[in-house]
Protein backbone atom coordinates (compact mmCIF):
# COMPACT_ATOMS: atom_id res chain seq x y z
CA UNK A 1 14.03 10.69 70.19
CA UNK A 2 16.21 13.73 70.30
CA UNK A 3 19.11 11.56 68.67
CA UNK A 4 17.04 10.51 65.98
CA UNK A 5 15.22 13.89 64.93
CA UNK A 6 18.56 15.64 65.08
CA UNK A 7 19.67 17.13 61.93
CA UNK A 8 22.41 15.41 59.99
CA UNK A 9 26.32 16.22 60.47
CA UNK A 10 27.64 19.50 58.39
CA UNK A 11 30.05 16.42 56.52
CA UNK A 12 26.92 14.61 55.20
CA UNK A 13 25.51 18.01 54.60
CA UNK A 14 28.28 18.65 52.19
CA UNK A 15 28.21 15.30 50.34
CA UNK A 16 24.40 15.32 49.45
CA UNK A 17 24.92 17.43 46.18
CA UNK A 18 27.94 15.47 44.93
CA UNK A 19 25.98 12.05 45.63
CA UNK A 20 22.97 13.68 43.67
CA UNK A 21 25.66 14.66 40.79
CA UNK A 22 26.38 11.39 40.57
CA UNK A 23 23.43 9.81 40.75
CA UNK A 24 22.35 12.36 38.00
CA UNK A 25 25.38 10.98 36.10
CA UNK A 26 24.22 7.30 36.40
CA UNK A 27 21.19 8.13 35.43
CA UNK A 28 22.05 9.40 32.54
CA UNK A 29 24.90 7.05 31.64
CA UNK A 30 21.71 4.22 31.66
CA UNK A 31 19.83 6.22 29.45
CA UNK A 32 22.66 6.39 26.75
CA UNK A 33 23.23 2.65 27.08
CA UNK A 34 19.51 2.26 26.13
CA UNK A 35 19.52 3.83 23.68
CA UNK A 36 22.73 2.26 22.32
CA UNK A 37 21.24 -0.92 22.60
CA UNK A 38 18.21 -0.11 20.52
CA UNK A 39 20.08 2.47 18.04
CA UNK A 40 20.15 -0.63 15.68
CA UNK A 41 16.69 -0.88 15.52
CA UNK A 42 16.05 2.66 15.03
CA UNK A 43 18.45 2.74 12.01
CA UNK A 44 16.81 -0.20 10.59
CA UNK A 45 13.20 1.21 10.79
CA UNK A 46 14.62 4.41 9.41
CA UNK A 47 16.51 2.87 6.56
CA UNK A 48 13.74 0.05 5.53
CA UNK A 49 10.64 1.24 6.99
CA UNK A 50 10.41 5.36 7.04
CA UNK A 51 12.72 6.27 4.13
CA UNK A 52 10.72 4.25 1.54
CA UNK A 53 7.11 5.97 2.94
CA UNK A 54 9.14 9.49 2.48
CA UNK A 55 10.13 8.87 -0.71
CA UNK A 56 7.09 7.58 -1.50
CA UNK A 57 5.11 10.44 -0.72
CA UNK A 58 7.18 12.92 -2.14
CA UNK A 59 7.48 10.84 -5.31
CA UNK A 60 3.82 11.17 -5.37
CA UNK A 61 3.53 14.84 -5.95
CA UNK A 62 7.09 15.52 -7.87
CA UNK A 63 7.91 14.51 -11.43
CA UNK A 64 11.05 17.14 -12.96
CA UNK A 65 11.17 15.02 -16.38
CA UNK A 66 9.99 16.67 -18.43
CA UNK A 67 11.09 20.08 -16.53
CA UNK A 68 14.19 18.62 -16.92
CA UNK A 69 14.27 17.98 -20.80
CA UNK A 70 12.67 21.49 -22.29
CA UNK A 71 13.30 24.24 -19.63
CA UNK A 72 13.26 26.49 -22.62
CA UNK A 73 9.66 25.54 -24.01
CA UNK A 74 8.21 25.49 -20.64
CA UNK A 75 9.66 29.25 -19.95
CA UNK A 76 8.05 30.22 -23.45
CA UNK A 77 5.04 28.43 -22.59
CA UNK A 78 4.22 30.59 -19.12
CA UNK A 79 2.54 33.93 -21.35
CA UNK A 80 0.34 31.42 -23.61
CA UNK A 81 -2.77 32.03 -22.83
CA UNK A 82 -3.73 28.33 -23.39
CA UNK A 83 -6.43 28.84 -26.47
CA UNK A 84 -5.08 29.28 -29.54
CA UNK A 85 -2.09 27.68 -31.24
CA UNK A 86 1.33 29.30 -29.24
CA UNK A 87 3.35 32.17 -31.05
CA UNK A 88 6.00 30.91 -33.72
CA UNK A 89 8.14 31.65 -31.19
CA UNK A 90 7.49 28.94 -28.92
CA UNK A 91 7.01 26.41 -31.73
CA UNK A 92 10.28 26.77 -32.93
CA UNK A 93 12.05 27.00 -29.64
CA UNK A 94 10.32 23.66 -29.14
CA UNK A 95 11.52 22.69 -32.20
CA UNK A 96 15.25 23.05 -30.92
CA UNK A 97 14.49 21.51 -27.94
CA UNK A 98 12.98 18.34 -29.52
CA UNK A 99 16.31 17.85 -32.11
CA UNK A 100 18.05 18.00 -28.93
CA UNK A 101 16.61 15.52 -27.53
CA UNK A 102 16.52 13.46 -30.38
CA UNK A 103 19.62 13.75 -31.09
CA UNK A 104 20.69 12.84 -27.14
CA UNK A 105 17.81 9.59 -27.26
CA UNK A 106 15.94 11.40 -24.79
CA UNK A 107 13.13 12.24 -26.72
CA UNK A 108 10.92 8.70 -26.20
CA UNK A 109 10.73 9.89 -22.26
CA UNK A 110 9.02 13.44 -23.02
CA UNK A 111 6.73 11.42 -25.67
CA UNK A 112 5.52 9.29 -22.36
CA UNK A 113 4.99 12.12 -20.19
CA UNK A 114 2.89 13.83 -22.19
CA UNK A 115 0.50 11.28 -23.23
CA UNK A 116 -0.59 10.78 -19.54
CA UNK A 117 -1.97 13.91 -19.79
CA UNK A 118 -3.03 13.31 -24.23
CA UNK A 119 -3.29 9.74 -25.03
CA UNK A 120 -2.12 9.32 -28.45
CA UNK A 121 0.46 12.05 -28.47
CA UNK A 122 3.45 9.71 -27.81
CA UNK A 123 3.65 8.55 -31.51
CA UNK A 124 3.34 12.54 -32.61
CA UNK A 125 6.09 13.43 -30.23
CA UNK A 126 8.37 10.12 -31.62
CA UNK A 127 7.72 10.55 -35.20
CA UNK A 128 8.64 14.82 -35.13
CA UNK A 129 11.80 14.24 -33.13
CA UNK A 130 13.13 11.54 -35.82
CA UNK A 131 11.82 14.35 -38.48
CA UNK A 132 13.82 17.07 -36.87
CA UNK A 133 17.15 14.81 -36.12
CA UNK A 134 17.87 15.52 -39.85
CA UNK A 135 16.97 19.15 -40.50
CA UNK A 136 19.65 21.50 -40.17
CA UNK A 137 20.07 24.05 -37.00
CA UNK A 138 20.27 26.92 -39.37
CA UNK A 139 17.18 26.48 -40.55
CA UNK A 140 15.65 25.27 -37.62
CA UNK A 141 16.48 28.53 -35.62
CA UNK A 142 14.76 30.51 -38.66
CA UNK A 143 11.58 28.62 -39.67
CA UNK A 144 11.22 25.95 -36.95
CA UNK A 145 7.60 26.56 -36.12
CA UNK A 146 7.01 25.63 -39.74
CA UNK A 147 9.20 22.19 -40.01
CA UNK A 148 7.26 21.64 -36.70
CA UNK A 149 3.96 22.32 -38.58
CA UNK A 150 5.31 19.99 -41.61
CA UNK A 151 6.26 17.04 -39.43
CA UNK A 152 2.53 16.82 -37.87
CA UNK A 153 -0.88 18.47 -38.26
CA UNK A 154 -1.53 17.59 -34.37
CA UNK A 155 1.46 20.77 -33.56
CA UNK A 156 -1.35 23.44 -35.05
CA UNK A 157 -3.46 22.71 -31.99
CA UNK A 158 -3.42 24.38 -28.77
CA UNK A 159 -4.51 20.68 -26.71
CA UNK A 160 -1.38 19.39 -27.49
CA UNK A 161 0.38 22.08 -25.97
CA UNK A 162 -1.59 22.46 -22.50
CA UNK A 163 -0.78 18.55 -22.13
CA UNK A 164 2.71 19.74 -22.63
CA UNK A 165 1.91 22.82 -19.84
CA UNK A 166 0.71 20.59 -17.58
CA UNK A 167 3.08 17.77 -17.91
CA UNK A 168 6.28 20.31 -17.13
CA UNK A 169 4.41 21.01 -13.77
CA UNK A 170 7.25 19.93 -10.88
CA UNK A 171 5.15 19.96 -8.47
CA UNK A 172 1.29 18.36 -9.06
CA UNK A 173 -1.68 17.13 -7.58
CA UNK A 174 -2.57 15.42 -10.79
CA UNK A 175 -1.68 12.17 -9.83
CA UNK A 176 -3.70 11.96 -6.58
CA UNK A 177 -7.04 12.94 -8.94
CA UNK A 178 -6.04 10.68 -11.12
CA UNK A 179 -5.58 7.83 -8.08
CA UNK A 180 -9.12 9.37 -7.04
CA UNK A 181 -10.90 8.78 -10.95
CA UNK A 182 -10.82 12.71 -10.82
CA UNK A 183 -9.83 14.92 -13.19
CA UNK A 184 -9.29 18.93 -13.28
CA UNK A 185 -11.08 20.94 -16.17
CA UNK A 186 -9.22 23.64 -17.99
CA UNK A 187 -11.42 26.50 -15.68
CA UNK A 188 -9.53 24.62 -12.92
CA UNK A 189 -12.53 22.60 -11.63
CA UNK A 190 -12.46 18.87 -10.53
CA UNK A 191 -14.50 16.50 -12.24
CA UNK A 192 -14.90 12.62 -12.39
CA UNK A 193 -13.08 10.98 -14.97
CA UNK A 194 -15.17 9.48 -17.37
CA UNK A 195 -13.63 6.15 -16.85
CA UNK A 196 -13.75 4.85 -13.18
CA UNK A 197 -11.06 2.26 -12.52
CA UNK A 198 -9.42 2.90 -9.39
CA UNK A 199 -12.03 3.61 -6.52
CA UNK A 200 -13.74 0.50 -7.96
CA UNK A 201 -10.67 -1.27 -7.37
CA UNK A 202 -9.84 0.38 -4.43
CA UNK A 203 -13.12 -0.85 -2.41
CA UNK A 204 -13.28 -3.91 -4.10
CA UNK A 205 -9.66 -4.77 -2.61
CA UNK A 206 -11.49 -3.50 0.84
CA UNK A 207 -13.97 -5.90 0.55
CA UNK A 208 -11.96 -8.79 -0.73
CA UNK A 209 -9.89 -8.42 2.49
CA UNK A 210 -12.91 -7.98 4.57
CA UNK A 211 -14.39 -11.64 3.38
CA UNK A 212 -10.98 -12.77 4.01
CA UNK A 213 -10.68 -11.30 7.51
CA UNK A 214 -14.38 -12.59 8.25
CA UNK A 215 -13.34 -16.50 6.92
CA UNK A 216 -10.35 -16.39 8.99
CA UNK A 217 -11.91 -15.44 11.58
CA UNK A 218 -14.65 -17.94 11.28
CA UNK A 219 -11.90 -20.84 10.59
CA UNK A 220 -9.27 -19.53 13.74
CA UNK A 221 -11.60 -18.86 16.34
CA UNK A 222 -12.88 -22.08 17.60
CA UNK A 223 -9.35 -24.04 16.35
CA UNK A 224 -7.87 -21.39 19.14
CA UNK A 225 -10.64 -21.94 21.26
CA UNK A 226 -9.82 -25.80 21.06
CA UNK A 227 -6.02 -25.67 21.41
CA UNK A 228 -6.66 -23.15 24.76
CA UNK A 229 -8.89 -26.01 26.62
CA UNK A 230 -6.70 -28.70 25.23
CA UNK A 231 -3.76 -30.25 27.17
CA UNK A 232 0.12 -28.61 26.26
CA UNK A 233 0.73 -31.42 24.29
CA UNK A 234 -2.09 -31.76 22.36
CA UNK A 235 -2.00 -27.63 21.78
CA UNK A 236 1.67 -28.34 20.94
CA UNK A 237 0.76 -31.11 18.63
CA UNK A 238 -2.02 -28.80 16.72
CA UNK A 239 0.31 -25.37 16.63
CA UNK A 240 2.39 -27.59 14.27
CA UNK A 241 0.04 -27.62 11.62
CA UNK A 242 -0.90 -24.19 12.32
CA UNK A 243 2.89 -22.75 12.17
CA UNK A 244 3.80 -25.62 9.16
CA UNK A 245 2.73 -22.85 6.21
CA UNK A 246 5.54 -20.88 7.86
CA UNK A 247 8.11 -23.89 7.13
CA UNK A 248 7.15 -23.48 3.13
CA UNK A 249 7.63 -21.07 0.35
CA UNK A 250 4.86 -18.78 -0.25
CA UNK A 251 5.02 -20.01 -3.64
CA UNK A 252 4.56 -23.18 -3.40
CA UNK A 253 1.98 -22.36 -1.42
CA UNK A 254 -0.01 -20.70 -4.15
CA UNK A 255 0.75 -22.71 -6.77
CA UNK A 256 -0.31 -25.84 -5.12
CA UNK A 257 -4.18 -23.79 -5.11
CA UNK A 258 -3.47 -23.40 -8.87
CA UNK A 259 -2.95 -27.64 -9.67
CA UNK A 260 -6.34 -27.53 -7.34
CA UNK A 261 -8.57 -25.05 -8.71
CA UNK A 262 -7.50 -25.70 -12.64
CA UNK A 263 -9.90 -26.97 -14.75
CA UNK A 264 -9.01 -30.77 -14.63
CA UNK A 265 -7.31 -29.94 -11.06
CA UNK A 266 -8.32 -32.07 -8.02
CA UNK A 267 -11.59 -29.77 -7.19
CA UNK A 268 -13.39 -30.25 -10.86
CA UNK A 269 -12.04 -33.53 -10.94
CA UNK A 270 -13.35 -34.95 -7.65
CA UNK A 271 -16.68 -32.91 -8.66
CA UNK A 272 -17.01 -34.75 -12.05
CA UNK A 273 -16.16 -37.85 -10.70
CA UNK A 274 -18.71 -37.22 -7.65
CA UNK A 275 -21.48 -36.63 -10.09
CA UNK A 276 -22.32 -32.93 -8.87
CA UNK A 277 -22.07 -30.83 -12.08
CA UNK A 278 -20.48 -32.20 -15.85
CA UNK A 279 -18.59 -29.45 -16.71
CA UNK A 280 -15.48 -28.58 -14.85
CA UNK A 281 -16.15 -25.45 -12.85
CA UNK A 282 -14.64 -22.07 -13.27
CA UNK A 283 -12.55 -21.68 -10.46
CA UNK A 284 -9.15 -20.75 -11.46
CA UNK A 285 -8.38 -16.51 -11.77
CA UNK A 286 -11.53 -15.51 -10.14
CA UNK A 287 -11.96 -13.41 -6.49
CA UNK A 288 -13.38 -16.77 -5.48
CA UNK A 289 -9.46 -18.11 -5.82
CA UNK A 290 -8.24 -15.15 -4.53
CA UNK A 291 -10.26 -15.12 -1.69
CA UNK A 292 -9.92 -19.35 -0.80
CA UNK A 293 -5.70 -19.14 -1.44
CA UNK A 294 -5.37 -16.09 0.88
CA UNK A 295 -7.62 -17.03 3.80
CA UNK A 296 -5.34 -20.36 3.77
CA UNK A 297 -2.10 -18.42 3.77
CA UNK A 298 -3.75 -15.80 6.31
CA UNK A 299 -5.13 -18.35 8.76
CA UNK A 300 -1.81 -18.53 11.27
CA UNK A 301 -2.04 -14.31 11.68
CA UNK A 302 -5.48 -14.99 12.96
CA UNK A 303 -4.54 -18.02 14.97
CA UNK A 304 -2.13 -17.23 17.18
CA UNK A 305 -3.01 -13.94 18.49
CA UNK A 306 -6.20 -15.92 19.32
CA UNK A 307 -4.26 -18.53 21.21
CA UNK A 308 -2.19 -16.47 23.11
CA UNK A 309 -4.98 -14.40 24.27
CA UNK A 310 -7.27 -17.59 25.38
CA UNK A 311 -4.29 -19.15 26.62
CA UNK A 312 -4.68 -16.78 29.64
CA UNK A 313 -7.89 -16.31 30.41
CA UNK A 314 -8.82 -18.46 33.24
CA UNK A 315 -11.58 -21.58 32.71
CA UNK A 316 -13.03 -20.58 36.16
CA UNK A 317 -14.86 -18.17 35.02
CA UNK A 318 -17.15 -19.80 33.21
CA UNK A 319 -17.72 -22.62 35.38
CA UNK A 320 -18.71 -20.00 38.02
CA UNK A 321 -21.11 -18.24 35.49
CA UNK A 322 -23.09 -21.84 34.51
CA UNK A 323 -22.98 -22.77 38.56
CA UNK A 324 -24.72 -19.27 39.04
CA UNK A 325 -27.75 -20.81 36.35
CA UNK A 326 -25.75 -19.23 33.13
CA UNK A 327 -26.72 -21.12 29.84
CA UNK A 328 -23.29 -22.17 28.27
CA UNK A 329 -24.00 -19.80 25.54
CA UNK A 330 -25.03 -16.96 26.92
CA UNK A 331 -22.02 -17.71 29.39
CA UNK A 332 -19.76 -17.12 26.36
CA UNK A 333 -21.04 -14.14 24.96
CA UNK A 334 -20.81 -12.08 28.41
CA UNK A 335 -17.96 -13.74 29.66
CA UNK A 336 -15.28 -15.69 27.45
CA UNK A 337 -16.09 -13.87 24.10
CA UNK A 338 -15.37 -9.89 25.84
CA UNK A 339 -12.00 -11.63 27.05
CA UNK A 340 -10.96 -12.83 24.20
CA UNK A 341 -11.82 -9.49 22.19
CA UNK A 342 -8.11 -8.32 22.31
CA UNK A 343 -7.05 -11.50 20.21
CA UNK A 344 -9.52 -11.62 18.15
CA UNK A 345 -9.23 -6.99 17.06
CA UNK A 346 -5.69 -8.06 17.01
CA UNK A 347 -5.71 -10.77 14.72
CA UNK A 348 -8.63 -9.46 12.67
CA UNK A 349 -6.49 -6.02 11.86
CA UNK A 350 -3.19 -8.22 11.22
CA UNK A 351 -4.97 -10.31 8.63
CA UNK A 352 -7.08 -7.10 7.23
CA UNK A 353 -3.84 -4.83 7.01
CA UNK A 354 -2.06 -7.93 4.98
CA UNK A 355 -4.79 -9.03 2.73
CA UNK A 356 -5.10 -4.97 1.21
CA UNK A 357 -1.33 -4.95 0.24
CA UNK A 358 -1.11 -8.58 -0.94
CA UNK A 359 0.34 -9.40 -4.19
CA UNK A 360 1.87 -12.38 -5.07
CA UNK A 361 -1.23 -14.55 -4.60
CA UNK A 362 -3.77 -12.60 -6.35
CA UNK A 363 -1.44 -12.16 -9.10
CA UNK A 364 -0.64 -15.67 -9.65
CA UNK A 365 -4.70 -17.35 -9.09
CA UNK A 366 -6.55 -14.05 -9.07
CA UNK A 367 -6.32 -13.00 -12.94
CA UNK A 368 -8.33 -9.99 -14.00
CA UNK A 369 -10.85 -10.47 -11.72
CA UNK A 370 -9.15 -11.43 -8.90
CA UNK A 371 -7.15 -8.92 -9.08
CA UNK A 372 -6.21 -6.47 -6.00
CA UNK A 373 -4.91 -2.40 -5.72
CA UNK A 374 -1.38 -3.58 -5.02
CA UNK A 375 -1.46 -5.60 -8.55
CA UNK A 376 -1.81 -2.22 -10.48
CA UNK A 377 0.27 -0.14 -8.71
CA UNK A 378 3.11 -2.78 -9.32
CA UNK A 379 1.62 -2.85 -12.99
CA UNK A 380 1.92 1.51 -12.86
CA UNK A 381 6.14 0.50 -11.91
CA UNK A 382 7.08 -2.54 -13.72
CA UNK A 383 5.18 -2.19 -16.61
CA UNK A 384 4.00 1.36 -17.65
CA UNK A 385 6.72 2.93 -15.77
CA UNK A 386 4.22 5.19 -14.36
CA UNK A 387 6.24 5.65 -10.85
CA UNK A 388 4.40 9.16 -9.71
CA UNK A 389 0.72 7.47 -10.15
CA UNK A 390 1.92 4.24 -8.63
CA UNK A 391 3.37 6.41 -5.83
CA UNK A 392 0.02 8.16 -5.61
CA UNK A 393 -1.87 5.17 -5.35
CA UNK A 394 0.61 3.99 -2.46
CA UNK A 395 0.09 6.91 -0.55
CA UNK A 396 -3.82 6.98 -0.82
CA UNK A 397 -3.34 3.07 0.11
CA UNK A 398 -1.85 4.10 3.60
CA UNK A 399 -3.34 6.92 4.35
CA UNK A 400 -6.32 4.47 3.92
CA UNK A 401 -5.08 1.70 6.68
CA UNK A 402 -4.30 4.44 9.07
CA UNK A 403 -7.10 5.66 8.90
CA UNK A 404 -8.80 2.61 9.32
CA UNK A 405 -6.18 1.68 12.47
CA UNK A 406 -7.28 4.98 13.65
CA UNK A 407 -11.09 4.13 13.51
CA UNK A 408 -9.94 0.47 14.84
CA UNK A 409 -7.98 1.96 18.14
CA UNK A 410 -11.23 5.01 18.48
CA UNK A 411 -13.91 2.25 18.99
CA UNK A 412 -12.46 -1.20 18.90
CA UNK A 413 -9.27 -1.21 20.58
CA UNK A 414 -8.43 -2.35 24.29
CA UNK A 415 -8.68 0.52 25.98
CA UNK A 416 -12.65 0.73 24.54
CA UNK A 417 -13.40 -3.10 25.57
CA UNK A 418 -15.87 -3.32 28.34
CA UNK A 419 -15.93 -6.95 30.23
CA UNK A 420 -19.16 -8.05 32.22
C-alpha cells in the first residue's frame, strides 16, 4: 500500500504542465479543424441565406431616391409648414431641380416615388419636367415658381408638396403601414387605409396553407403508417412513388393540374361524360386549384418525416396495450399517435412554412383568386418596381413564420410532448 499511495517522482512532477500544454494545444488544434471543415457551410448560409434577410430588412425601411435626385428641394422644404402653397422660393428651386432631371432622364423615377404617396401625380411630375427641358436657366432662376405654376394647376397646392416631403424621407416606416393597410394622418396619427388589401391577403395565404397542411396531413399519415408496418421491400416499393415528384420539374408538375382542371380538361370531361353536372365546372384559377396542385406537390414533406419517425417506434407496444384489454383505437391514441407526434409537428411545420411562401403554383392555376402573399410581393418587384413595399411585405412575412415557429417550439415541439 505504501508503494502505491506514494506521491509521484519530482521528474513526472515536472512534466505534468508541459503534457497539459499540449494537450491544451490538441485541443485546440481539433477545434480549428472543425471549424475548417464546416467554414464552407457557414459562408454559404451567410452569402445565400443571411445576407438576402439583411438586405431585405434594411431595404424595407430605406429608400434615398428621391433624396438622391432633389437634395435642394427637400432642404427648402424642411421650414414649410405643410399648409399653404411653399414660398416662391422653393417652387422655383424645384423648378431647377426638375430641368435637371429632365434634362439627365431621371425625372420618370421622382414622378414614381411620389405617386405612392399621391396617386395621379406621376403624369403632373412627367408632363412639367418635359415643359421645363425647354425653358431657359436664366429665366428659370428668376421666375421659376411661375413657369412651375404655368406648366400645371396641381403645383398651387400644398398636397402635392407633403407627398413630395414625405417621399424624400430616407429613412420610413411608411412602408410597413402600408404592408399593415395603415396609413399615418397629417397630425401624425395611424389610421386604416380605406382600402384593405394586404391583411386580407395576408390571412387568407394563412389559411390556404393551413387547409393544405391539414389535407396533407390527412393524405400522409396513414400512407406512412402503412409503409412503417409493411415489409422493406414493399416500403421500398411505395417510397418510389412517394419520392417520384422529386424526379420531375415542378413545372410540369403544375401544368399537368392545368390540362386537368381546364374547362374541357380530364375532370369536367369525365364529369360530363359521367352524367354528374352539364356544364363543365369552374375549376381552373380558383383557391380550390391552388389548394388541390399544392397539397400534391406538398405531400412527400409530410411523408417522410412521418416515415422516419414510425419507422422506429417499436410494434410491441401496442400489442402489449390490446393484450392488457386496450381497444385498438384507443390503443392508438395513447400510445402510437403521442409517438409519432414528432413526425407528424415536423412535417406539418415543413409543409405550413412552404405553402405561405409558394409561388410558382398559385401563380400559374391560382389566378386572382387563388392567389397567395408571395404573388404580390413578386408583383411589388417585377412589375411595379415597388422594391421597399415588397421588402416590407417580406419582412412582415417572416417575422410572421417565426413567430409562428416560436409558438410551434412553446407548446408543440418535442421537448412539450408527453407519452402515456
Amino acid at each position: 500500500m505504501a508503494e502505491i499511495t506514494a506521491a509521484p517522482p519530482r521528474a513526472a512532477r515536472r512534466l505534468a504542465p508541459e503534457d497539459a500544454r499540449n494537450a491544451a494545444r490538441e485541443v485546440r488544434a481539433q477545434r480549428l479543424r472543425a471549424f475548417l471543415f464546416v467554414t464552407p457551410l457557414l459562408a454559404f448560409i451567410l452569402f445565400a441565406f443571411v445576407a438576402p434577410i439583411a438586405s431585405m430588412l434594411f431595404r424595407s425601411a430605406y429608400n434615398p431616391t428621391v433624396a438622391d435626385l432633389v437634395p435642394a428641394t427637400l432642404e427648402a422644404l424642411e421650414d414649410w409648414d405643410g399648409e399653404a402653397r411653399p414660398p416662391d422660393a422653393v417652387l422655383t428651386r424645384f423648378a431647377v431641380d426638375l430641368k435637371r432631371l429632365a434634362e439627365e432622364r431621371t425625372s420618370g423615377q421622382l414622378a414614381e416615388e411620389v405617386n405612392r404617396y399621391l396617386p395621379g401625380t406621376s403624369s403632373v411630375v412627367k408632363s412639367t419636367a418635359r415643359s421645363l427641358r425647354r425653358a431657359d436657366d436664366a429665366a428659370l432662376a428668376e421666375g421659376g415658381a411661375n413657369l412651375l405654376l404655368e406648366a400645371d394647376d396641381a403645383w398651387g397646392e400644398p398636397g402635392i408638396w407633403r407627398a413630395l416631403r414625405k417621399s424624400g424621407q430616407v429613412y420610413t416606416a411608411s412602408y410597413y403601414l402600408t404592408a399593415l393597410d395603415l396609413e399615418m394622418t397629417r397630425d401624425g396619427t395611424i389610421q386604416p387605409r380605406d382600402t384593405q388589401i394586404y391583411l386580407k391577403l395576408y390571412g387568407k395565404t394563412l389559411w390556404m396553407a393551413l387547409i393544405i397542411t391539414v389535407l396533407t396531413l390527412v393524405l400522409g399519415y396513414p400512407l406512412a403508417f402503412h409503409m412503417a408496418h409493411s415489409s422493406t421491400a414493399h416500403a421500398n416499393f411505395l417510397m418510389v412513388f412517394v419520392l417520384l415528384p422529386f424526379w420531375t420539374s415542378l413545372l410540369v408538375r403544375t401544368t399537368s393540374w392545368i390540362a386537368l382542371l381546364q374547362t374541357n380538361g380530364v375532370v369536367n370531361s369525365t364529369l360530363i361524360t359521367l352524367g354528374l353536372t352539364r356544364d363543365p365546372l369552374e375549376l381552373l384559377y380558383t383557391q380550390f386549384a391552388t389548394i388541390i396542385a399544392m397539397t400534391h406537390i406538398l405531400l412527400p414533406f409530410m411523408v417522410l418525416p412521418l416515415y422516419s419517425v414510425m419507422r422506429g417506434i417499436d410494434p410491441s407496444y401496442m400489442r402489449a396495450a390490446m393484450s392488457l384489454g386496450s381497444r385498438p383505437i384507443p390503443a392508438f391514441l395513447r400510445i402510437y399517435l403521442p409517438m409519432s407526434l414528432p413526425g407528424l409537428s415536423a412535417g406539418a411545420l415543413l409543409v405550413f412554412i412552404i405553402s405561405v411562401g409558394y409561388y410558382i403554383t398559385p401563380a400559374l392555376v391560382g389566378g386572382t383568386d387563388g392567389q397567395m402573399i408571395s404573388n404580390i410581393i413578386a408583383f411589388h418587384m417585377q412589375q411595379s418596381n415597388n422594391w421597399e413595399l415588397a421588402a416590407a411585405l417580406g419582412s412582415l412575412l417572416l417575422f410572421l413564420i417565426v413567430a409562428l415557429y416560436w409558438l410551434y417550439d412553446r407548446f408543440v415541439g418535442a421537448g412539450n410532448i408527453k407519452f402515456g
